[in-house]
PDB file of N, CA and C in Angstrom:
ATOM      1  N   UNK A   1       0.841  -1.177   0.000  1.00  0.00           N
ATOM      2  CA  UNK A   1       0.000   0.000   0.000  1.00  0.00           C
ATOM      3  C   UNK A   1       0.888   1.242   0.000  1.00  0.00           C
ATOM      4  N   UNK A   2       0.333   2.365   0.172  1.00  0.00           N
ATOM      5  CA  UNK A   2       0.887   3.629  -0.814  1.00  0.00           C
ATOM      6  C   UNK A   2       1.748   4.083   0.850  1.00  0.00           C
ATOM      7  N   UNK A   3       3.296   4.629   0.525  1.00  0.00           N
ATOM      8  CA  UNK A   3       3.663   4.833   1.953  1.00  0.00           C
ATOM      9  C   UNK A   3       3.305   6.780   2.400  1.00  0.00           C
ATOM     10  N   UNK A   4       3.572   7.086   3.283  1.00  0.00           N
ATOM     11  CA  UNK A   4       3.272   8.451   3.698  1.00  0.00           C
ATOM     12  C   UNK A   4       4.133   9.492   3.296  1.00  0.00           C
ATOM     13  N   UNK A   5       3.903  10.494   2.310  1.00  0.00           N
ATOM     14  CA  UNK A   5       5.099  11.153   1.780  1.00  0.00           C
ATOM     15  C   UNK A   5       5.322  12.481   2.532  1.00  0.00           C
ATOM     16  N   UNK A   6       5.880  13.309   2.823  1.00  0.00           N
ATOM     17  CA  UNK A   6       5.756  14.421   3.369  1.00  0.00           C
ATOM     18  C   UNK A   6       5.806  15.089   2.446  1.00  0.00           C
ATOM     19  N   UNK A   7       4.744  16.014   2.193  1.00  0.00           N
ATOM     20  CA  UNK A   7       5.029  17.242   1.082  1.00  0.00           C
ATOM     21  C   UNK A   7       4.929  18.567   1.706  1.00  0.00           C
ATOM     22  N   UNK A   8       5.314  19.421   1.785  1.00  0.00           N
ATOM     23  CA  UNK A   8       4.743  20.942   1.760  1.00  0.00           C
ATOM     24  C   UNK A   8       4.536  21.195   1.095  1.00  0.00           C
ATOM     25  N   UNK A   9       3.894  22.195   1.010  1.00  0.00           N
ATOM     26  CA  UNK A   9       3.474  22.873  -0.439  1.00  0.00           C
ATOM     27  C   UNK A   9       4.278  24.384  -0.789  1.00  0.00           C
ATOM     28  N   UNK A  10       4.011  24.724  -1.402  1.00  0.00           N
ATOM     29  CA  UNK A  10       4.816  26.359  -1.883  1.00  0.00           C
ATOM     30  C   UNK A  10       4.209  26.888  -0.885  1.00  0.00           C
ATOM     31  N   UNK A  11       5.024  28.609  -0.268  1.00  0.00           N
ATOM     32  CA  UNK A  11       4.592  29.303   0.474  1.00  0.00           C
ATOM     33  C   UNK A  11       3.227  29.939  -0.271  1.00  0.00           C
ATOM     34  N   UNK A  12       2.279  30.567   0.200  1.00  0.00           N
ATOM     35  CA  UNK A  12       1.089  30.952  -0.394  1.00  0.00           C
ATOM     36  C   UNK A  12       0.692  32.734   0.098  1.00  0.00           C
ATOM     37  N   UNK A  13       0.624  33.595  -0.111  1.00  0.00           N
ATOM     38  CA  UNK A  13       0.134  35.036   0.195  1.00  0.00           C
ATOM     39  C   UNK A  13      -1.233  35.387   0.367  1.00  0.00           C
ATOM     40  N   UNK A  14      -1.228  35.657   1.666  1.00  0.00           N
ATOM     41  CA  UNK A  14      -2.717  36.050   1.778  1.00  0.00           C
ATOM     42  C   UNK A  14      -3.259  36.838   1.085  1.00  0.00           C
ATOM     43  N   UNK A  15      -4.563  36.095   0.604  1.00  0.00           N
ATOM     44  CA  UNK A  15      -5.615  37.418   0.051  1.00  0.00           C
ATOM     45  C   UNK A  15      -5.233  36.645  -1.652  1.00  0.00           C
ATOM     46  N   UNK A  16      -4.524  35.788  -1.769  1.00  0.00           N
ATOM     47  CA  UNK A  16      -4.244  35.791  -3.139  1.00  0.00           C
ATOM     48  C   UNK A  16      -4.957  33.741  -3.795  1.00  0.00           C
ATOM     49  N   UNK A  17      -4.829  33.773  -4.462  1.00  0.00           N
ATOM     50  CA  UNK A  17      -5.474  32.148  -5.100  1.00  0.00           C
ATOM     51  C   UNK A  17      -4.896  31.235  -4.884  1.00  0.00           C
ATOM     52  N   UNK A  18      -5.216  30.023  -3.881  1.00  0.00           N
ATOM     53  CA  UNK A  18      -4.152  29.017  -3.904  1.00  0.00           C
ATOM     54  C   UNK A  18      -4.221  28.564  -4.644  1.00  0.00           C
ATOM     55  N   UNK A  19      -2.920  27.922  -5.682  1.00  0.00           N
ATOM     56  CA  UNK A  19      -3.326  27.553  -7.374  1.00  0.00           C
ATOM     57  C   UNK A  19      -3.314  25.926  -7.108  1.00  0.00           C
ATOM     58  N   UNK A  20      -3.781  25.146  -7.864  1.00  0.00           N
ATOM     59  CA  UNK A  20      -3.717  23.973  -8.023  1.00  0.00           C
ATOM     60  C   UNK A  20      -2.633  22.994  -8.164  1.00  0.00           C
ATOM     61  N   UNK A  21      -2.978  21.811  -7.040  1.00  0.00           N
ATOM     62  CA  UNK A  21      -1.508  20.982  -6.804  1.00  0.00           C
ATOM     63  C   UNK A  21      -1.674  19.136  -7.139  1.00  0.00           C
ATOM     64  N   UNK A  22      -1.178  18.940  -8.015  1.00  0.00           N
ATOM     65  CA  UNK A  22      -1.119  17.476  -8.499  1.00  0.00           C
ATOM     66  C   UNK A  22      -0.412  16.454  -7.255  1.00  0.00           C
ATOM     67  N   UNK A  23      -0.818  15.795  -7.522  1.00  0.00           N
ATOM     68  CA  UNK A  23      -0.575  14.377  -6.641  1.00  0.00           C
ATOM     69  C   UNK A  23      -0.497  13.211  -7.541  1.00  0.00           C
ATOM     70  N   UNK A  24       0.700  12.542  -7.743  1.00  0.00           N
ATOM     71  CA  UNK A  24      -0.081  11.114  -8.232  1.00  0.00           C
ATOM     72  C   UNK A  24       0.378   9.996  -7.119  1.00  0.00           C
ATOM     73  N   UNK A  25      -0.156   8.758  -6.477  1.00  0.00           N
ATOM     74  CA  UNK A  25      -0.094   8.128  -5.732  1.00  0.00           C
ATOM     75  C   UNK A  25       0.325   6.807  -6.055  1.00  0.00           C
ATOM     76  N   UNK A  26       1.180   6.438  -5.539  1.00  0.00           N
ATOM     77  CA  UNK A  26       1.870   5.435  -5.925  1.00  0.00           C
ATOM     78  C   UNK A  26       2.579   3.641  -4.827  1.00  0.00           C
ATOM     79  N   UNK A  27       2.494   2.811  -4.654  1.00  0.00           N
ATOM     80  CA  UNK A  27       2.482   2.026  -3.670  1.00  0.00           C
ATOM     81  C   UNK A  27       4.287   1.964  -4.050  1.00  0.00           C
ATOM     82  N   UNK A  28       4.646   1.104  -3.031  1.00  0.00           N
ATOM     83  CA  UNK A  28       6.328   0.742  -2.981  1.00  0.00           C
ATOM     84  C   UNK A  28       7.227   0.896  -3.906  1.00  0.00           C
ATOM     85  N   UNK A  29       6.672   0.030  -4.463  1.00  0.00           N
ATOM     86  CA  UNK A  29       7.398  -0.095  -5.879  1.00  0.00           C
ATOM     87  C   UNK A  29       7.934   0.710  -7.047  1.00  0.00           C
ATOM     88  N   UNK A  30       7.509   1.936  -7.973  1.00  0.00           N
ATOM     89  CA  UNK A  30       6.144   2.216  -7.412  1.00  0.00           C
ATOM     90  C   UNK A  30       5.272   2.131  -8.834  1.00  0.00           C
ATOM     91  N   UNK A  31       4.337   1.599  -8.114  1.00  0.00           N
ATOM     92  CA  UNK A  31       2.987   1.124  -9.034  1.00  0.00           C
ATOM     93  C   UNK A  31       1.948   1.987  -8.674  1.00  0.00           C
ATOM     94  N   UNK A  32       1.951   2.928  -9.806  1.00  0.00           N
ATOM     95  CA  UNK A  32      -0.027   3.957  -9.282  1.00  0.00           C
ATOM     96  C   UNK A  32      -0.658   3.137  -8.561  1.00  0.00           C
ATOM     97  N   UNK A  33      -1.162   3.780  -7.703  1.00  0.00           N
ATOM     98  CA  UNK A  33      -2.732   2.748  -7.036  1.00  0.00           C
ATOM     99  C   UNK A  33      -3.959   3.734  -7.521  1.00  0.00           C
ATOM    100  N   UNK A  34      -4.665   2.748  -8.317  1.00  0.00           N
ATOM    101  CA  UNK A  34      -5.796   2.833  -8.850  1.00  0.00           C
ATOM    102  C   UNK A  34      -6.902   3.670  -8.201  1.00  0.00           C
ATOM    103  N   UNK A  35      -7.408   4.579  -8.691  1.00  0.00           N
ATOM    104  CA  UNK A  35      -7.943   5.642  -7.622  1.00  0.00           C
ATOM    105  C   UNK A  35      -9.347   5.529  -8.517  1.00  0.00           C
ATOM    106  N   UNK A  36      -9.977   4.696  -9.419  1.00  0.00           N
ATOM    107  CA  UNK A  36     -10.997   4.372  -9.718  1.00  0.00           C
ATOM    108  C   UNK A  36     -12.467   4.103  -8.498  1.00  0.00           C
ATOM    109  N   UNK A  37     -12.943   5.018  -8.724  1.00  0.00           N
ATOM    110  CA  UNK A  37     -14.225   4.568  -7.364  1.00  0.00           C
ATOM    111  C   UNK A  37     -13.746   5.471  -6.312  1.00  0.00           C
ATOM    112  N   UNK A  38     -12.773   5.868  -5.875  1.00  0.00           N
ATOM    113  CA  UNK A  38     -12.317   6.378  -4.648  1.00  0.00           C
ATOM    114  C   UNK A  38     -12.543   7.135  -4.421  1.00  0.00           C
ATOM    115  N   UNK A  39     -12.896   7.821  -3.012  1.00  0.00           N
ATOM    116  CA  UNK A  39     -13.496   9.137  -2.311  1.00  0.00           C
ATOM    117  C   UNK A  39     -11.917   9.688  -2.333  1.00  0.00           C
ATOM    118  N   UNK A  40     -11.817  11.321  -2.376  1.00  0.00           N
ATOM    119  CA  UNK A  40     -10.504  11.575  -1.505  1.00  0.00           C
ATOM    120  C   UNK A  40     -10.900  12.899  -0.896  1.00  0.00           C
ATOM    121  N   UNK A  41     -10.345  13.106   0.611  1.00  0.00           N
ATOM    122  CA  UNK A  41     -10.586  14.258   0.941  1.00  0.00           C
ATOM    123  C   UNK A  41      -9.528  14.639   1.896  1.00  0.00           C
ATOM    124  N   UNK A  42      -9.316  16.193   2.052  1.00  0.00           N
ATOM    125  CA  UNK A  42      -8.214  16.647   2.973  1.00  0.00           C
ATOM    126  C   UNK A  42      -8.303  17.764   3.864  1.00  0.00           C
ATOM    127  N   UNK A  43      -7.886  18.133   4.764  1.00  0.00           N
ATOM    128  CA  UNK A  43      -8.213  18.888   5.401  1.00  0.00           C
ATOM    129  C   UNK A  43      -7.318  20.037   5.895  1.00  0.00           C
ATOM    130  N   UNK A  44      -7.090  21.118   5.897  1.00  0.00           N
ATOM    131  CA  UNK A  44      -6.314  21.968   6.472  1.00  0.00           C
ATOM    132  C   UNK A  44      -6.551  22.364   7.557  1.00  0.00           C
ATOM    133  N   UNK A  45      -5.468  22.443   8.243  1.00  0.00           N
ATOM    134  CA  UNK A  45      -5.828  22.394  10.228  1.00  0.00           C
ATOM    135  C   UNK A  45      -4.775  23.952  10.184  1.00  0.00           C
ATOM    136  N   UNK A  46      -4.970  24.751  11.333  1.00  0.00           N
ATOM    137  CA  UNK A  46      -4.652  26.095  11.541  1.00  0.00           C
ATOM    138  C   UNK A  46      -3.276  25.408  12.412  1.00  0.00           C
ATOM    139  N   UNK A  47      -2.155  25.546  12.527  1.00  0.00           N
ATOM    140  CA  UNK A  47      -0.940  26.326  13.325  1.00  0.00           C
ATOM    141  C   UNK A  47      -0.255  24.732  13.684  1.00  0.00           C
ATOM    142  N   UNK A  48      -0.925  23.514  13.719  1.00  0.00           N
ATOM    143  CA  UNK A  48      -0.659  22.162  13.901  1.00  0.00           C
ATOM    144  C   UNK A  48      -1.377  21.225  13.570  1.00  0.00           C
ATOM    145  N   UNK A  49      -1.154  19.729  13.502  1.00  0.00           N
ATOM    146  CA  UNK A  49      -1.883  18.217  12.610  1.00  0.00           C
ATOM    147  C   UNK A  49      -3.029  18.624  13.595  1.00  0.00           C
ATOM    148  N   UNK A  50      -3.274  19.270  14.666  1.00  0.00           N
ATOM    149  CA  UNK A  50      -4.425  18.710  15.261  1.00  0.00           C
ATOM    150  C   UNK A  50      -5.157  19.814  15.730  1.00  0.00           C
ATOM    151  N   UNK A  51      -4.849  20.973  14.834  1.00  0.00           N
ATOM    152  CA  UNK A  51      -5.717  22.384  14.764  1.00  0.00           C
ATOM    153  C   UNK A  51      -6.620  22.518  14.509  1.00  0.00           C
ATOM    154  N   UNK A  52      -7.059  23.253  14.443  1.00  0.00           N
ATOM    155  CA  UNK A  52      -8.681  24.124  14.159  1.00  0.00           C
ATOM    156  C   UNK A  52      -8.729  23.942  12.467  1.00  0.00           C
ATOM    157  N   UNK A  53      -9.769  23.007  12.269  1.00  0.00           N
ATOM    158  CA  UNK A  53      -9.700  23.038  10.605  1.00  0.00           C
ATOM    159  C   UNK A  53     -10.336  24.643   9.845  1.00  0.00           C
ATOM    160  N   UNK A  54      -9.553  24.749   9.054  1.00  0.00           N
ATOM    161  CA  UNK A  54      -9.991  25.924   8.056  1.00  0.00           C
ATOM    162  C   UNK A  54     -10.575  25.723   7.200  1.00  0.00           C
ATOM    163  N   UNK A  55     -10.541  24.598   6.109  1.00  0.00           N
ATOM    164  CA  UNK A  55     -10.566  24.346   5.023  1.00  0.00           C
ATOM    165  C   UNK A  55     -10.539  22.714   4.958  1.00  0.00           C
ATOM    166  N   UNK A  56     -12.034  22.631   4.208  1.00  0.00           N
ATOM    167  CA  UNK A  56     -12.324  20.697   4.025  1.00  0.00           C
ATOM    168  C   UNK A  56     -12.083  20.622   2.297  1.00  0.00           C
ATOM    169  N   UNK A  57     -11.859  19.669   1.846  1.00  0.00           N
ATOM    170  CA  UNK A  57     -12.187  19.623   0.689  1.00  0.00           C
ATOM    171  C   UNK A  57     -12.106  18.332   0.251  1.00  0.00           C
ATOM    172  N   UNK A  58     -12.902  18.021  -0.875  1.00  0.00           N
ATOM    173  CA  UNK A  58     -13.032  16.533  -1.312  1.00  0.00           C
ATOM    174  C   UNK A  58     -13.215  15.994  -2.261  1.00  0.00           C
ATOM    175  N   UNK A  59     -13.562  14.717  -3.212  1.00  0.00           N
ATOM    176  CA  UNK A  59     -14.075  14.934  -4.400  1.00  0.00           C
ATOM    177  C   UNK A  59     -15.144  14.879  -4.782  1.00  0.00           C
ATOM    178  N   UNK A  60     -16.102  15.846  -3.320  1.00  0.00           N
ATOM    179  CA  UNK A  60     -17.179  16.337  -4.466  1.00  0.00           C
ATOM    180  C   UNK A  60     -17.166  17.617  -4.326  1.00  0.00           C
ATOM    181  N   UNK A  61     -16.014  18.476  -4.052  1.00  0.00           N
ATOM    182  CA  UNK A  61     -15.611  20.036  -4.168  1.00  0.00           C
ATOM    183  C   UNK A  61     -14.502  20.336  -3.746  1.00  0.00           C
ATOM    184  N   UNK A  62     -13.793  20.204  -4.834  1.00  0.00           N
ATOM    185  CA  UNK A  62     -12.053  20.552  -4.186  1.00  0.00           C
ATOM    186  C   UNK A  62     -10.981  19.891  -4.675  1.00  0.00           C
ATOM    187  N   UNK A  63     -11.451  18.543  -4.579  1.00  0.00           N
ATOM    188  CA  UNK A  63     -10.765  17.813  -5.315  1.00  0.00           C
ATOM    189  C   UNK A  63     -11.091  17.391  -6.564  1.00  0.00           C
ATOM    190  N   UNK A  64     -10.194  16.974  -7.853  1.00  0.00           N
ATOM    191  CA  UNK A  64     -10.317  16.194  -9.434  1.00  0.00           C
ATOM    192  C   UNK A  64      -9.436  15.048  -9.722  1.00  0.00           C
ATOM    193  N   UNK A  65     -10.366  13.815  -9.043  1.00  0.00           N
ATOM    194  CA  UNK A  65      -8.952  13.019  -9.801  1.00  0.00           C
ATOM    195  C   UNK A  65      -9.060  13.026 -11.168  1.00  0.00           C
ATOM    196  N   UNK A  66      -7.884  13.346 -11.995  1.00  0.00           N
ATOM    197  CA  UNK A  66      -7.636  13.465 -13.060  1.00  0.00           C
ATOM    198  C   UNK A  66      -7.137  12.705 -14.066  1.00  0.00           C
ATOM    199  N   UNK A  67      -6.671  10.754 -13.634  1.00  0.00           N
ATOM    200  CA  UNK A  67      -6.491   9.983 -14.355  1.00  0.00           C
ATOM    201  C   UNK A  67      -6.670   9.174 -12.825  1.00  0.00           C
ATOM    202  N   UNK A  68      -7.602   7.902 -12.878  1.00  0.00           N
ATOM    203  CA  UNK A  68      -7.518   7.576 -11.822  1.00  0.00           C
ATOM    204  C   UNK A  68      -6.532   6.213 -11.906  1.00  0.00           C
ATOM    205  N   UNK A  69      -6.634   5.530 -13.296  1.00  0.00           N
ATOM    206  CA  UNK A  69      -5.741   4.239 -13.189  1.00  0.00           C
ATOM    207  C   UNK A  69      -4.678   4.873 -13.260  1.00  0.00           C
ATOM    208  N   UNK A  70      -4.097   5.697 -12.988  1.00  0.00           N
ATOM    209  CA  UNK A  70      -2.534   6.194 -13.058  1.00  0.00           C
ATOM    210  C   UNK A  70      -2.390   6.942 -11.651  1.00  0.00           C
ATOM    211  N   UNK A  71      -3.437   7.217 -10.821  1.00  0.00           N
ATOM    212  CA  UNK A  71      -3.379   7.768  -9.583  1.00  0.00           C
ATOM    213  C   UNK A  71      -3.506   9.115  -8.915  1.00  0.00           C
ATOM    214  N   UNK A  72      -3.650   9.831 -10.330  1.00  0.00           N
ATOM    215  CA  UNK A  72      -3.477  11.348 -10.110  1.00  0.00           C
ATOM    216  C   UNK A  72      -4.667  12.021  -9.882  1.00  0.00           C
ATOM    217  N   UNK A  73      -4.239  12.425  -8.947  1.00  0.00           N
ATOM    218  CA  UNK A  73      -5.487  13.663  -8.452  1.00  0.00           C
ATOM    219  C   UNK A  73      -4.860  15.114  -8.142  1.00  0.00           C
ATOM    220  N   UNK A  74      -5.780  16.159  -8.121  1.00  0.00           N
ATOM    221  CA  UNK A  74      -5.499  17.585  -7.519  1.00  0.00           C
ATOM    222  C   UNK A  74      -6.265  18.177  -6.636  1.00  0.00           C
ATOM    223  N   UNK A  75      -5.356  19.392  -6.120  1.00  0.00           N
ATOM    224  CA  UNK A  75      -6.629  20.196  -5.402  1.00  0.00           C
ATOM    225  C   UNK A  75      -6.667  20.757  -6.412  1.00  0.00           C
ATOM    226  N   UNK A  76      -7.853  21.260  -6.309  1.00  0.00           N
ATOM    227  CA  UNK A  76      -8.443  22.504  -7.158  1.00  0.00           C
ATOM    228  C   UNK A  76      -8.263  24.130  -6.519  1.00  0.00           C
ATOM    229  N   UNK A  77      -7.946  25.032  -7.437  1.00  0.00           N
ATOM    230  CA  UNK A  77      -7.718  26.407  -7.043  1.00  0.00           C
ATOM    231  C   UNK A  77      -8.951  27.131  -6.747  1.00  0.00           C
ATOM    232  N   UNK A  78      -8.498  27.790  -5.498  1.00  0.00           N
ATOM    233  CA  UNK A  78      -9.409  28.432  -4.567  1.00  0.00           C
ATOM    234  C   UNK A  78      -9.146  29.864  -4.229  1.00  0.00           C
ATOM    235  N   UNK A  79     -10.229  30.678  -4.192  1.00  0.00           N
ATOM    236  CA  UNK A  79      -9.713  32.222  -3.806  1.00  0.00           C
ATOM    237  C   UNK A  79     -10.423  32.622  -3.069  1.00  0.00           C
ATOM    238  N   UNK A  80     -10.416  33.886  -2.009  1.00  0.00           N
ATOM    239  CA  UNK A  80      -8.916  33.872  -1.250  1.00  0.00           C
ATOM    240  C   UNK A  80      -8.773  32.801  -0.347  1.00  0.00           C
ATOM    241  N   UNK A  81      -7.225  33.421  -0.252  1.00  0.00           N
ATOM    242  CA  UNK A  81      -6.756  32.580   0.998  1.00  0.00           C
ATOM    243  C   UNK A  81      -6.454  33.796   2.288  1.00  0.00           C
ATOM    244  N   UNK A  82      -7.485  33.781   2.747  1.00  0.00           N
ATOM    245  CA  UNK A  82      -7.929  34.973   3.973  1.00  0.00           C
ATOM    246  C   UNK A  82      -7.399  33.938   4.997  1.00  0.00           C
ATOM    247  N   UNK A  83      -6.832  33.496   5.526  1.00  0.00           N
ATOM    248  CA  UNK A  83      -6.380  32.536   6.291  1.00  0.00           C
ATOM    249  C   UNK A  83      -5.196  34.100   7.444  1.00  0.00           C
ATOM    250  N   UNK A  84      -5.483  33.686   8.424  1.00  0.00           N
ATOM    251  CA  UNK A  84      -4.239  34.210   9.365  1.00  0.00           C
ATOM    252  C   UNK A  84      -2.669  33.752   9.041  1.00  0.00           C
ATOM    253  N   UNK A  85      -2.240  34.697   8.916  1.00  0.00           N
ATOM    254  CA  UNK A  85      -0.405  34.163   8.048  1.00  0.00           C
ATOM    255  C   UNK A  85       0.330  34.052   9.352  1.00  0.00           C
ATOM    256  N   UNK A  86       0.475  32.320   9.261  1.00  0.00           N
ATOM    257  CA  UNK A  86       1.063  31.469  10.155  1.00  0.00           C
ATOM    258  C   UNK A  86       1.353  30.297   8.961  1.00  0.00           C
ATOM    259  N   UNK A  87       1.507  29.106   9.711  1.00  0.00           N
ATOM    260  CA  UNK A  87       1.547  27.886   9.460  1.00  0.00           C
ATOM    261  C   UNK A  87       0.593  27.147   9.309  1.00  0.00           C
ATOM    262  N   UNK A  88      -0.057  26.657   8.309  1.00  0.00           N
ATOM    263  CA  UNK A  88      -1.169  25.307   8.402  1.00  0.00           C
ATOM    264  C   UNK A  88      -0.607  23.792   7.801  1.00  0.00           C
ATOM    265  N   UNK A  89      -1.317  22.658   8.602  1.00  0.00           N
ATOM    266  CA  UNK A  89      -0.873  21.623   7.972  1.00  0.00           C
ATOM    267  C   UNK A  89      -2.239  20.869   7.420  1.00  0.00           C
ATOM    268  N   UNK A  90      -1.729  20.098   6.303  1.00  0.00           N
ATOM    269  CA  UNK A  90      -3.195  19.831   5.712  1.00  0.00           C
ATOM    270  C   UNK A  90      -2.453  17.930   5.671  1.00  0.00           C
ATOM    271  N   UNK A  91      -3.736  17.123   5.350  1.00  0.00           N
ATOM    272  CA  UNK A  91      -4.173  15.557   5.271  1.00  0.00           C
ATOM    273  C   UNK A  91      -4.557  15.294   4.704  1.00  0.00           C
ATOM    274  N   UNK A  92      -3.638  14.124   3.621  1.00  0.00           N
ATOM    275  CA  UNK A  92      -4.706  13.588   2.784  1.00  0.00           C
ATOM    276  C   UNK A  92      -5.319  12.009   2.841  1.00  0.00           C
ATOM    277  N   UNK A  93      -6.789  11.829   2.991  1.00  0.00           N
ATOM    278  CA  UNK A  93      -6.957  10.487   3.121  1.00  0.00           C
ATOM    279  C   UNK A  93      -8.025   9.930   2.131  1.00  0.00           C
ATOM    280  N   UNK A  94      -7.503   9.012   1.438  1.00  0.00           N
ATOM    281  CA  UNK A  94      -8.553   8.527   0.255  1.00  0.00           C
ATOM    282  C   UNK A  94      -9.034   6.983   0.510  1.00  0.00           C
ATOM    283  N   UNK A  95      -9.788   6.977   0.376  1.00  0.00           N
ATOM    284  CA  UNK A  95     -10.966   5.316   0.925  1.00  0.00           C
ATOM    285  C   UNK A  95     -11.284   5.078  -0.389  1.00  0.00           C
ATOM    286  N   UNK A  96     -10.351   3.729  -1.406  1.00  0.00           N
ATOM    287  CA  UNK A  96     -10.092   3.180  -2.499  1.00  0.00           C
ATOM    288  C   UNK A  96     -11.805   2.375  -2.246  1.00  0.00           C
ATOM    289  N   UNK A  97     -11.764   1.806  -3.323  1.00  0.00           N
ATOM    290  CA  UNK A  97     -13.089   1.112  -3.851  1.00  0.00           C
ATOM    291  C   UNK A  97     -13.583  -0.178  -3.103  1.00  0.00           C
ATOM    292  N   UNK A  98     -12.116  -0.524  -2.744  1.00  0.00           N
ATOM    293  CA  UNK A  98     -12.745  -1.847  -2.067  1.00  0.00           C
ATOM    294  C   UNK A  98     -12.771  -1.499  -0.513  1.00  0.00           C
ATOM    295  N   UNK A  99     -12.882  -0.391  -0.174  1.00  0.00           N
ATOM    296  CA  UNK A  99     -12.839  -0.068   1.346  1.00  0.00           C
ATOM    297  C   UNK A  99     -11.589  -0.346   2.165  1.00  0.00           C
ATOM    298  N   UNK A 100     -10.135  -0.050   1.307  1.00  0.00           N
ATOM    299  CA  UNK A 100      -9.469   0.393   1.805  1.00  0.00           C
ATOM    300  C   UNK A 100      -9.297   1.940   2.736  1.00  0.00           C
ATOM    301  N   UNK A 101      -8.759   2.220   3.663  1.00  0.00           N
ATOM    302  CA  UNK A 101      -8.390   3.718   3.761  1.00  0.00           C
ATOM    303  C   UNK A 101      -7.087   4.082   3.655  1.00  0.00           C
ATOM    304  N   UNK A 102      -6.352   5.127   2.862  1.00  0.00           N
ATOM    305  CA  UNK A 102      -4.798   5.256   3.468  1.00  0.00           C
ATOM    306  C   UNK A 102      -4.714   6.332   3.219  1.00  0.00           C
ATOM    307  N   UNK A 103      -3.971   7.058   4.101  1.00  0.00           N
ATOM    308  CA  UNK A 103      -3.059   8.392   4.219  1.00  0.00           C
ATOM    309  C   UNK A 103      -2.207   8.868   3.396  1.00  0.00           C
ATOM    310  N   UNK A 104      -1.984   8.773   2.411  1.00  0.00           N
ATOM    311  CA  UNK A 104      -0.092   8.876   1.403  1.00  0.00           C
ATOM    312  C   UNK A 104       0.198  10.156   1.472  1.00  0.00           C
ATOM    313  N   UNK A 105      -0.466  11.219   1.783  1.00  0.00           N
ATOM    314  CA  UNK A 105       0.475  12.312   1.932  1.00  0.00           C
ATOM    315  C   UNK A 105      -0.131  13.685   3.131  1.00  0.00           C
ATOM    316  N   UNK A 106       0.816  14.142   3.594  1.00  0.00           N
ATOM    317  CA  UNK A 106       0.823  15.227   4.899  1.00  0.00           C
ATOM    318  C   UNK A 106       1.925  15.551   4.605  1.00  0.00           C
ATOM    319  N   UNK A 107       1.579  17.165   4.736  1.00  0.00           N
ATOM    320  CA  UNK A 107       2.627  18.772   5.100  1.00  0.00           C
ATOM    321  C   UNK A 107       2.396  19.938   5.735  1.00  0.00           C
ATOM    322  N   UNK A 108       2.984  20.718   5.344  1.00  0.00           N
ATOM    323  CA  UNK A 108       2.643  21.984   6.028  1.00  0.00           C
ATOM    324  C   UNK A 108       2.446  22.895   4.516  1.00  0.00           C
ATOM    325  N   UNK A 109       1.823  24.283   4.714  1.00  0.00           N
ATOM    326  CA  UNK A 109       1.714  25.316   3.988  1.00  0.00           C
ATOM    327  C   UNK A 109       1.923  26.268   4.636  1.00  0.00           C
ATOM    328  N   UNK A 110       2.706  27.577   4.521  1.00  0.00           N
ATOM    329  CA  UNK A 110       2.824  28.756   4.961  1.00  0.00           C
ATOM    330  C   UNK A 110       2.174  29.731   4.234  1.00  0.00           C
ATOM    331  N   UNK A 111       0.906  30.378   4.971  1.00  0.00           N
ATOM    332  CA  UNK A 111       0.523  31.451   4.413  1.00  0.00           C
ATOM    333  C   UNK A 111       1.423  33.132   4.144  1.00  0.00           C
ATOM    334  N   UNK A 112       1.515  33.731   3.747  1.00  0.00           N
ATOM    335  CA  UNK A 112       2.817  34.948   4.217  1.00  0.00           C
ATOM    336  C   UNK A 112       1.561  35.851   4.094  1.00  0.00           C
ATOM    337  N   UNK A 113       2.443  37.390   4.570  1.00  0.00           N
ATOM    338  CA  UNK A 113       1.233  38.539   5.008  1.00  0.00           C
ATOM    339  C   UNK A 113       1.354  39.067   3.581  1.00  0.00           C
ATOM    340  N   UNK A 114       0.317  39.811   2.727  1.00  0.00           N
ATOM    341  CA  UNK A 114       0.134  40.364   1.383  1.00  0.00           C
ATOM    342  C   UNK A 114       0.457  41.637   1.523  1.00  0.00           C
ATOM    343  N   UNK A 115       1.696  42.430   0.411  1.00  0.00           N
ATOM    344  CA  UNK A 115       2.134  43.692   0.845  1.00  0.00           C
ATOM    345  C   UNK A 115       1.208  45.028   0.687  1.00  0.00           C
ATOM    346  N   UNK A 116       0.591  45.247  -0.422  1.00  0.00           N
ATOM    347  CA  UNK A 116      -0.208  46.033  -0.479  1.00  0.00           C
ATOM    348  C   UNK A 116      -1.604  44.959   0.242  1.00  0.00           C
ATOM    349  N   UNK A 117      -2.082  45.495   1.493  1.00  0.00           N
ATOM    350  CA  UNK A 117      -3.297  45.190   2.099  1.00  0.00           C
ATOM    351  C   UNK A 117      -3.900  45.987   2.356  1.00  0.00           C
TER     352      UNK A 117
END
């Protein structure tokens, strides 16, 4: 099964569009895991893994998997990001077809403060 990757993401500016971020998921080897049928959803938590969520998203708003026998999915771009400029960490967990669940990726995002505000 798919192991846990750490990603961050790019720093992001408040007030501005978080743009869209590809994922493709992959088990050991690595062999896509088939994301046919699969729910995926993630969550952004405020300042730590076990913060105040800000932001849900899933695939039925937020997320596109975009080839699923090859594994790839995205978030989808969102505006603004009115978020307090700190640190957030976001989760991703997708529940495959046959009622698997797994985790394959967690990071952090840094919001920064926007100069003209």
């Amino acid at each position: 099964m798919a192991t846990i990757a750490n990603f961050n993401l790019r720093d992001r500016v408040k007030e501005t569009t978080f743009k869209l971020v590809r994922f493709t998921i992959t088990d050991e080897t690595p062999t896509p895991i088939d994301l046919t049928g699969a729910t995926i959803e993630a969550d952004f938590r405020y300042r730590c893994s076990t913060g105040i969520v800000v932001k849900s998203i899933d695939t039925t708003a937020g997320i596109t998997i975009e080839n699923a026998t090859s594994g790839i999915f995205s978030f989808n771009s969102f505006t603004p990001v009115s978020w307090t400029v700190d640190t957030y960490w976001y989760g991703v967990r997708i529940t495959l077809s046959s009622g698997v669940i797994i985790e394959p990726v967690q990071g952090k995002v840094k919001i920064l403060q926007n100069i003209p505000d």
